[in-house]
Protein backbone atom coordinates (compact mmCIF):
# COMPACT_ATOMS: atom_id res chain seq x y z
CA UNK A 1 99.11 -44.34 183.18
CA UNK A 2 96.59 -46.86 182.83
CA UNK A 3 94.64 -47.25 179.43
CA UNK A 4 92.32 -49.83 180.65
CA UNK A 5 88.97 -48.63 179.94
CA UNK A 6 90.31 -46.57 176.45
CA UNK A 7 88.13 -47.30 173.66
CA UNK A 8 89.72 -50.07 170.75
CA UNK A 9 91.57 -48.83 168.41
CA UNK A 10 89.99 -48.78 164.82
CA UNK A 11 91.44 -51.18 161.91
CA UNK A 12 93.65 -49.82 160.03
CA UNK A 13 92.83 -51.67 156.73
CA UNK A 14 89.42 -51.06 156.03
CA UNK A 15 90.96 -46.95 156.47
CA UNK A 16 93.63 -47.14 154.37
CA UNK A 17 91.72 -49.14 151.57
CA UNK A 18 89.66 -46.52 151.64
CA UNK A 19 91.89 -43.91 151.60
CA UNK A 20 93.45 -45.01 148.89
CA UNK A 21 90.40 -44.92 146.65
CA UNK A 22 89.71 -41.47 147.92
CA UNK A 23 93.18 -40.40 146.82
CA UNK A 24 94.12 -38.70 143.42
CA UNK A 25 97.13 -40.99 141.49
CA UNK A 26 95.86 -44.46 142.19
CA UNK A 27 97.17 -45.38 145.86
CA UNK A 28 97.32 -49.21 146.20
CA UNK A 29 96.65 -50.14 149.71
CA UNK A 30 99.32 -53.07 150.98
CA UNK A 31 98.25 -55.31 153.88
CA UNK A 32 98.69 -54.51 157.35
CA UNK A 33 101.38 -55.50 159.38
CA UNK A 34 103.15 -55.90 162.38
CA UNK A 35 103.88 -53.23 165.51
CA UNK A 36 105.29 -50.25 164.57
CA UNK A 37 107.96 -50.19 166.66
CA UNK A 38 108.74 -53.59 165.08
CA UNK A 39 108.28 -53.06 161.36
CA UNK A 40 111.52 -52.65 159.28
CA UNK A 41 109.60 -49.80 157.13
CA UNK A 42 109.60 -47.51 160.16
CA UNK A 43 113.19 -45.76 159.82
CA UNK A 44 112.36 -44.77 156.10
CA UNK A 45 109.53 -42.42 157.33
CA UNK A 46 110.41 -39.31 156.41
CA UNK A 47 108.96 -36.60 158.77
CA UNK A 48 106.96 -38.38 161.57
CA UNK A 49 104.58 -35.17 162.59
CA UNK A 50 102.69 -36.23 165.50
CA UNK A 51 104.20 -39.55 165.76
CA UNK A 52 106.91 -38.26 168.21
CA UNK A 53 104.78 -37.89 170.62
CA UNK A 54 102.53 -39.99 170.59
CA UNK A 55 103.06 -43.44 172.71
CA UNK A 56 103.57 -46.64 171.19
CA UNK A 57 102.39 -48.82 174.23
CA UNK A 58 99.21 -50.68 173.02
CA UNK A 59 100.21 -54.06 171.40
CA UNK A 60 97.69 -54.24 168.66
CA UNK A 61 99.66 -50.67 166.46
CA UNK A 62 99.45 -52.22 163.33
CA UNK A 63 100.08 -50.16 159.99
CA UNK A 64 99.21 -50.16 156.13
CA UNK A 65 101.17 -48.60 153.45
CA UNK A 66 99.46 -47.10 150.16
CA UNK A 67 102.27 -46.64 147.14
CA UNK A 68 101.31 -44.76 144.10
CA UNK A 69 103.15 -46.20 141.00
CA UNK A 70 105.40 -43.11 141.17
CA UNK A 71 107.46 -44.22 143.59
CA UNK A 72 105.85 -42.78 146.79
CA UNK A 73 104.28 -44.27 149.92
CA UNK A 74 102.11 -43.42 152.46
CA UNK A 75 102.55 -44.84 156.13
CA UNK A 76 99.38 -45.50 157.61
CA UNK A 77 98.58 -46.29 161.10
CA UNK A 78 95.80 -45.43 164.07
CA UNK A 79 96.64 -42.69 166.29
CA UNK A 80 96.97 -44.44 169.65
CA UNK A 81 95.00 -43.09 172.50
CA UNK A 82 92.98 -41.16 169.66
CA UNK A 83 90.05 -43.73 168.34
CA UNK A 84 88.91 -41.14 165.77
CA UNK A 85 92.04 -40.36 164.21
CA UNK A 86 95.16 -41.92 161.48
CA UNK A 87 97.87 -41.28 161.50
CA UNK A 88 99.41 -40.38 157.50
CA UNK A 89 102.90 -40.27 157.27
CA UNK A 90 105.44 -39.25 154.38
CA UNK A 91 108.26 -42.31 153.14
CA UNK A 92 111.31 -41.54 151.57
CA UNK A 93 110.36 -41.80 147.89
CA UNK A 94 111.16 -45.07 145.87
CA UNK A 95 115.15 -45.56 145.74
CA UNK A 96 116.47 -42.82 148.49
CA UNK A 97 117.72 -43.35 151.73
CA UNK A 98 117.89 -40.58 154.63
CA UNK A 99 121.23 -38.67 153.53
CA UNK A 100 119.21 -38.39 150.14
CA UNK A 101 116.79 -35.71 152.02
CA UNK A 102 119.55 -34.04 154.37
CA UNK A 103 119.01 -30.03 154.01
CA UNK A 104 115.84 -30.64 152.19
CA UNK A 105 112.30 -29.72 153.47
CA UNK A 106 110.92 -32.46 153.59
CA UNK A 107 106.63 -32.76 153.84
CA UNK A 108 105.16 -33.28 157.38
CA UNK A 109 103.24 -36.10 158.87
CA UNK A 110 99.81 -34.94 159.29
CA UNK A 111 96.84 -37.05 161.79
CA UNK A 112 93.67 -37.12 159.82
CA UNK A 113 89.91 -38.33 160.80
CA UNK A 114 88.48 -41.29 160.84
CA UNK A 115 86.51 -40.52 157.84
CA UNK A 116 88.51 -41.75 154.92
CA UNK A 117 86.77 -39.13 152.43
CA UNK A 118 87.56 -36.57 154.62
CA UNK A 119 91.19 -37.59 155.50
CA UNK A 120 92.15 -37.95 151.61
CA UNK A 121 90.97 -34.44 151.68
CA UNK A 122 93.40 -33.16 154.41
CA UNK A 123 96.00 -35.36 152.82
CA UNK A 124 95.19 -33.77 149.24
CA UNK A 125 95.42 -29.97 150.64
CA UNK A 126 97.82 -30.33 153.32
CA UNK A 127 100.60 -33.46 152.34
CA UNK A 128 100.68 -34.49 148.67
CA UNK A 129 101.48 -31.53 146.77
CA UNK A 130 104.54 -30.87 148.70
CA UNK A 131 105.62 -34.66 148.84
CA UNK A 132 105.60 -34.69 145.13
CA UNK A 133 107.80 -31.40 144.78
CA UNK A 134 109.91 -32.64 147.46
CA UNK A 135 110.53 -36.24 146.20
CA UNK A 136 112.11 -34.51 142.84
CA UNK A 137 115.65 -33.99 144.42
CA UNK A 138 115.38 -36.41 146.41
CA UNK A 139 115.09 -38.55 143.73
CA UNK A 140 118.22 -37.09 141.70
CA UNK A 141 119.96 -37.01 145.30
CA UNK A 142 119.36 -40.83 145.47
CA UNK A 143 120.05 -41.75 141.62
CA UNK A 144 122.31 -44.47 140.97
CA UNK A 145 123.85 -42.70 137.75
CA UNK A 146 122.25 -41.50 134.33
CA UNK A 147 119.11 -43.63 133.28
CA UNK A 148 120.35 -46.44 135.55
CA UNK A 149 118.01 -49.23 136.96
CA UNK A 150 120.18 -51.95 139.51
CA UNK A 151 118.52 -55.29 139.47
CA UNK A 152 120.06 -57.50 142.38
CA UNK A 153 119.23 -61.13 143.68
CA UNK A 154 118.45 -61.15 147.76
CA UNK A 155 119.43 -64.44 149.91
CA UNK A 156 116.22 -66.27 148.19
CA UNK A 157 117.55 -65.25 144.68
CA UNK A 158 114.21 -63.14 143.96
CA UNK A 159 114.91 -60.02 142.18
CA UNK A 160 115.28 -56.68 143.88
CA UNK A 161 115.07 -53.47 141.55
CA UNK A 162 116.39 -50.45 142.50
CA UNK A 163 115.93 -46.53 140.37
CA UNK A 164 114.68 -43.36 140.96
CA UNK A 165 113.05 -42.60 137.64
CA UNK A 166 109.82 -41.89 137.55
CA UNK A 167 109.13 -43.85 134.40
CA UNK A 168 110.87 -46.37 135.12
CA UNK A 169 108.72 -47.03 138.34
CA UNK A 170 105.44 -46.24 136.36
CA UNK A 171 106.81 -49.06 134.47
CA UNK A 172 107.12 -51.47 137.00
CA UNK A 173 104.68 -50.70 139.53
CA UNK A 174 101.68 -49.84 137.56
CA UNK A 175 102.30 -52.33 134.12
CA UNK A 176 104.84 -55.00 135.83
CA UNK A 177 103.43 -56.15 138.79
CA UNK A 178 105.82 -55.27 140.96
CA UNK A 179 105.49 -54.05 144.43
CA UNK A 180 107.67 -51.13 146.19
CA UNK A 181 109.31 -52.61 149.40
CA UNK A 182 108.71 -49.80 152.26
CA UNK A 183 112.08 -51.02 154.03
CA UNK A 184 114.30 -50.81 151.48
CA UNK A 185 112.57 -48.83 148.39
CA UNK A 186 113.30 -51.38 146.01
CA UNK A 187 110.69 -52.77 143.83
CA UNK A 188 110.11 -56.52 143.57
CA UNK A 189 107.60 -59.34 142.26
CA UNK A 190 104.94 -60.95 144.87
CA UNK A 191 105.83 -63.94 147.03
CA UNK A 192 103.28 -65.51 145.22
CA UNK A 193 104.21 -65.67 141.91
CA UNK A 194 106.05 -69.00 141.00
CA UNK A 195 109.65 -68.86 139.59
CA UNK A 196 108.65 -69.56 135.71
CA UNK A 197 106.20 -66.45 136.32
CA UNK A 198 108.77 -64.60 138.61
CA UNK A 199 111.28 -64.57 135.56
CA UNK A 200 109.06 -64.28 132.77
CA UNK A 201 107.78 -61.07 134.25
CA UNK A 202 111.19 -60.28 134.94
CA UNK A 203 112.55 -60.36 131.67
CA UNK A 204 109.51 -58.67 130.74
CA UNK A 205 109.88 -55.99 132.33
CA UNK A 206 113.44 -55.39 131.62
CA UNK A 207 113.08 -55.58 128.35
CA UNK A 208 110.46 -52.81 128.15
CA UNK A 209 113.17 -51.09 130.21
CA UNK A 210 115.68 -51.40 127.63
CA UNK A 211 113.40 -50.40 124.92
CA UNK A 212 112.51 -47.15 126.86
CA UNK A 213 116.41 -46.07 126.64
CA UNK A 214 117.44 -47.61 130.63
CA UNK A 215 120.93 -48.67 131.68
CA UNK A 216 119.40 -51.99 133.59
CA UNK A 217 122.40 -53.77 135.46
CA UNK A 218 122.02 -56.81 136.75
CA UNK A 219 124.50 -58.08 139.79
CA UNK A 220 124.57 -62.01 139.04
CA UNK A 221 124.94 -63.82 142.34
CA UNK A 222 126.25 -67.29 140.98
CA UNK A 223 126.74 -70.38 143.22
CA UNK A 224 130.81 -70.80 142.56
CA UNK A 225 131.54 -67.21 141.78
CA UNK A 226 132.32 -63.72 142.83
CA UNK A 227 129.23 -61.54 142.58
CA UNK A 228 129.07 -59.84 139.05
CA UNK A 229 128.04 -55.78 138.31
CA UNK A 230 128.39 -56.14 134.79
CA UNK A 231 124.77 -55.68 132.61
CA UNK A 232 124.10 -59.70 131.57
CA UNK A 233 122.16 -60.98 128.79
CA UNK A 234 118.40 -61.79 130.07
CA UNK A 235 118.89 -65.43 129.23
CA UNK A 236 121.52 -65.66 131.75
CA UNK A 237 119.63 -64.19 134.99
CA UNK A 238 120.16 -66.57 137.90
CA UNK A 239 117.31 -68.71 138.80
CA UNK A 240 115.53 -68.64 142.41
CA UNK A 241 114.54 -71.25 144.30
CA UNK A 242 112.85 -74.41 143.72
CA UNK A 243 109.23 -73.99 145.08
């Protein structure tokens, strides 16, 4: 079927900005990227609603996800083929994968209006309560062992958090500066920080960690060695890249 003559779709980041603000628990609205069909965040979505059936044809689908510093994220994108309507869709909560949520009833994707006050509304009554009461088993489902927080290095030795404790994402999403990754529900520093300021806030953080009673173990990647799991000293965390 021909969509020639539909109208444009709207952006989707002055909406979910908006929609954030509008939203109890201080959403942060990320940027918008990519196709959905594309994006790497996609297969974390917990239960797409109307997404199944809706068809992913135009080339301009682009999405924006709002996190709240407890550990839970909001998938954001037009409805195609509906020019007054979002999409808001339910990730897996910070730290859980899909077999974390198997058997559980997990909250529904809902489409919303165009009006951001009147989406965070339907949102409000009809999504977030049951996300948050949902995420709480999911969460012990998808914890990596009592009080633990796993810090590992990716391939550009930046550091990759991973826990399911809700203070200990307060902690680094709302006072560390750290960002939740929708495709993997880790947490990690901006691409924009340099690598003095990506390790002091590292350290940091880890250290408030610590004090708050966390197991934080840190996997060292070094250059002529097997990959350690044992907890290392701060002082000792590899460094990333030159930049």
């Amino acid at each position: 079927m021909s969509h020639a003559h539909q109208q444009p779709l709207p952006p989707v980041s002055g909406f979910a900005a908006s929609l954030a603000e509008h939203l109890p628990g201080r959403w942060q609205a990320g940027e918008p990227t990519s196709l959905v069909a594309q994006e790497a965040g996609s297969h974390r979505i917990w239960h797409s609603g109307p997404l199944a059936y809706a068809a992913f044809d135009a080339a301009d689908v682009q999405r924006c996800v709002l996190t709240s510093p407890y550990g839970l994220q909001l998938y954001v994108l037009p409805r195609p083929h509906r020019a007054e309507q979002f999409l808001v869709l339910p990730l897996l909560p910070a730290g859980c994968q899909q077999e974390h949520v198997m058997g559980l009833p997990g909250p529904r994707g809902i489409a919303v209006s165009a009006d951001p006050v009147r989406a965070a509304a339907a949102v409000h009554r009809r999504m977030l309560l049951e996300y948050r009461f949902a995420s709480l088993p999911a969460l012990r489902a998808g914890s990596p062992g009592h009080l633990q927080v796993q810090v590992t290095f990716d391939a550009e030795r930046s550091p990759r958090i991973r826990t399911t404790y809700i203070r200990a994402l307060i902690e680094l999403l709302a006072r560390g500066g750290f960002l939740l990754d929708a495709a993997t529900g880790e947490c990690h520093l901006p691409d924009t920080l340099t690598e003095a300021q990506t390790r002091r806030q590292l350290i940091k953080s880890l250290e408030r960690l610590r004090h708050l009673g966390f197991h934080v173990s840190v996997r060292s990647s070094l250059a002529l060695g097997a990959p350690s799991t044992e907890p290392v000293p701060a002082a000792n965390l590899p460094k990333g890249p030159s930049r």
